[in-house]
C-alpha atoms as a PDB file:
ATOM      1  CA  UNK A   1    -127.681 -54.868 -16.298  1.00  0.00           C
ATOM      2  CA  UNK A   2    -126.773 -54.943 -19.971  1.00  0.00           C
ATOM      3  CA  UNK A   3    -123.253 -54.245 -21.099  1.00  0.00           C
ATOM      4  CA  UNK A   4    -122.346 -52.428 -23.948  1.00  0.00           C
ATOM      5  CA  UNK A   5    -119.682 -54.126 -26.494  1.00  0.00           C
ATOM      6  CA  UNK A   6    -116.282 -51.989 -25.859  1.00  0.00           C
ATOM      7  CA  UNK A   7    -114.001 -51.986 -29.059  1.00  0.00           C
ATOM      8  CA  UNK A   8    -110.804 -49.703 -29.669  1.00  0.00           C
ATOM      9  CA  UNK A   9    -109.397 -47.821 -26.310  1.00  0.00           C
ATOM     10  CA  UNK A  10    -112.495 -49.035 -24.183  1.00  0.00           C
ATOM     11  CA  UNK A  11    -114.572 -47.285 -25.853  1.00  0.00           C
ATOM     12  CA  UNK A  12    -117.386 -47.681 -27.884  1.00  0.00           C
ATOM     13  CA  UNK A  13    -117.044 -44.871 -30.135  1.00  0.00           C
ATOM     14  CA  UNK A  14    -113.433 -46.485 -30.697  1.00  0.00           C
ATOM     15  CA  UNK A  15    -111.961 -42.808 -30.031  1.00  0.00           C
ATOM     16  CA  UNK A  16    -111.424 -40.573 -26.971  1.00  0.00           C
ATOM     17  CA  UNK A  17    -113.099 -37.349 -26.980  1.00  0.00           C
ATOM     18  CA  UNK A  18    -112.497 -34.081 -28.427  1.00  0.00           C
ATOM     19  CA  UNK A  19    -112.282 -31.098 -26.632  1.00  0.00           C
ATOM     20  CA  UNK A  20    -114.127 -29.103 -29.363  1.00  0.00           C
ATOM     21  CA  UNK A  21    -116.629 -31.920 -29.168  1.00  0.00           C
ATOM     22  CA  UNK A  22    -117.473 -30.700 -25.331  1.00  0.00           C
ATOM     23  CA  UNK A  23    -116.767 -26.587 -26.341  1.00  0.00           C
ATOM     24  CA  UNK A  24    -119.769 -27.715 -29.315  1.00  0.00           C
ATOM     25  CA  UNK A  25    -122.399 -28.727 -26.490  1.00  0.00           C
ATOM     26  CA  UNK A  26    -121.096 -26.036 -23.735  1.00  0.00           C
ATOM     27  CA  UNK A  27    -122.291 -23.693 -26.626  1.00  0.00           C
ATOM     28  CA  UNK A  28    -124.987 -25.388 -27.727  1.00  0.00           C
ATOM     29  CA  UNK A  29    -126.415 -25.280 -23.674  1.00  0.00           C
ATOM     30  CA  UNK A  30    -125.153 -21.581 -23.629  1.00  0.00           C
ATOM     31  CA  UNK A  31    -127.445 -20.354 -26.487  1.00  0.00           C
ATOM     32  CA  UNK A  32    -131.202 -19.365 -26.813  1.00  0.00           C
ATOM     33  CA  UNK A  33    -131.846 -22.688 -28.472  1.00  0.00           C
ATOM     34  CA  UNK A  34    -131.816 -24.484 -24.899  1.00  0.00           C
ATOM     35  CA  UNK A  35    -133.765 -21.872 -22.705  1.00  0.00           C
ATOM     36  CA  UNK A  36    -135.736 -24.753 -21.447  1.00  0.00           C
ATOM     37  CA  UNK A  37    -133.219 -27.021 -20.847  1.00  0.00           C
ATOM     38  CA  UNK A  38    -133.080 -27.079 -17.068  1.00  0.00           C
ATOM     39  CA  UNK A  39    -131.611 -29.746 -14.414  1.00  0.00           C
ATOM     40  CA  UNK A  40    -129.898 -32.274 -16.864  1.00  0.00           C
ATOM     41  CA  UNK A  41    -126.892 -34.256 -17.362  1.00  0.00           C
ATOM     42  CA  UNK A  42    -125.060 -35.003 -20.180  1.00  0.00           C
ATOM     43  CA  UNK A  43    -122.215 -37.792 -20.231  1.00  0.00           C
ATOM     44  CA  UNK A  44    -119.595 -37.060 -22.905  1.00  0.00           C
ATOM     45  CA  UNK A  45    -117.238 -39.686 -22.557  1.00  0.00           C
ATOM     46  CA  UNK A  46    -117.397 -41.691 -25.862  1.00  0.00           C
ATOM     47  CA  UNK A  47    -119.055 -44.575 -24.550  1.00  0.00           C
ATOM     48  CA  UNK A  48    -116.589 -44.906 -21.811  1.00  0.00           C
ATOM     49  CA  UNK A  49    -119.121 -45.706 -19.293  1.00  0.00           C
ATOM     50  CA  UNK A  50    -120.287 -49.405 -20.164  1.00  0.00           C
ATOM     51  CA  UNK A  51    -123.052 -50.014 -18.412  1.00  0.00           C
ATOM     52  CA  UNK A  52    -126.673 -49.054 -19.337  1.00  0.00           C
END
Protein backbone atom coordinates (compact mmCIF):
# COMPACT_ATOMS: atom_id res chain seq x y z
CA UNK A 1 0.00 0.00 0.00
CA UNK A 2 1.34 3.32 -1.21
CA UNK A 3 0.88 6.45 0.84
CA UNK A 4 0.17 9.63 -0.43
CA UNK A 5 2.51 12.71 0.80
CA UNK A 6 0.08 14.79 3.32
CA UNK A 7 1.09 18.58 3.44
CA UNK A 8 -1.01 21.53 5.09
CA UNK A 9 -4.06 20.28 7.53
CA UNK A 10 -3.51 16.51 6.49
CA UNK A 11 -4.40 17.01 3.47
CA UNK A 12 -3.13 16.79 0.22
CA UNK A 13 -4.94 19.44 -1.44
CA UNK A 14 -3.46 21.59 1.59
CA UNK A 15 -7.22 22.90 2.17
CA UNK A 16 -10.44 21.46 3.65
CA UNK A 17 -13.33 21.31 1.45
CA UNK A 18 -15.88 23.61 0.31
CA UNK A 19 -19.32 23.14 0.66
CA UNK A 20 -20.07 24.65 -2.80
CA UNK A 21 -17.37 22.30 -3.97
CA UNK A 22 -19.84 19.18 -2.92
CA UNK A 23 -23.34 21.43 -3.97
CA UNK A 24 -21.03 21.64 -7.68
CA UNK A 25 -20.95 17.66 -8.02
CA UNK A 26 -24.53 17.02 -6.21
CA UNK A 27 -25.59 19.13 -9.32
CA UNK A 28 -23.44 17.94 -11.63
CA UNK A 29 -24.92 14.03 -10.65
CA UNK A 30 -28.46 15.70 -10.58
CA UNK A 31 -28.42 16.84 -14.27
CA UNK A 32 -28.99 15.13 -17.72
CA UNK A 33 -25.26 15.16 -18.26
CA UNK A 34 -24.89 11.98 -15.86
CA UNK A 35 -27.99 9.83 -16.94
CA UNK A 36 -25.64 6.96 -17.10
CA UNK A 37 -23.91 7.40 -14.16
CA UNK A 38 -25.23 4.58 -12.02
CA UNK A 39 -23.80 2.73 -8.72
CA UNK A 40 -20.67 4.96 -7.99
CA UNK A 41 -18.83 6.60 -5.32
CA UNK A 42 -17.23 9.65 -5.15
CA UNK A 43 -14.80 10.65 -2.16
CA UNK A 44 -14.67 14.43 -1.67
CA UNK A 45 -12.50 14.88 1.09
CA UNK A 46 -9.43 16.79 -0.27
CA UNK A 47 -7.12 14.06 -0.15
CA UNK A 48 -7.96 13.34 3.38
CA UNK A 49 -7.97 9.71 2.89
CA UNK A 50 -4.14 8.73 2.46
CA UNK A 51 -4.04 5.61 1.33
CA UNK A 52 -4.37 4.42 -2.33
Amino acid sequence: MRRCRSTRWGTTGGRFTRADEVADLVVLLASERTGNVTGSDFVIDGGLITTV
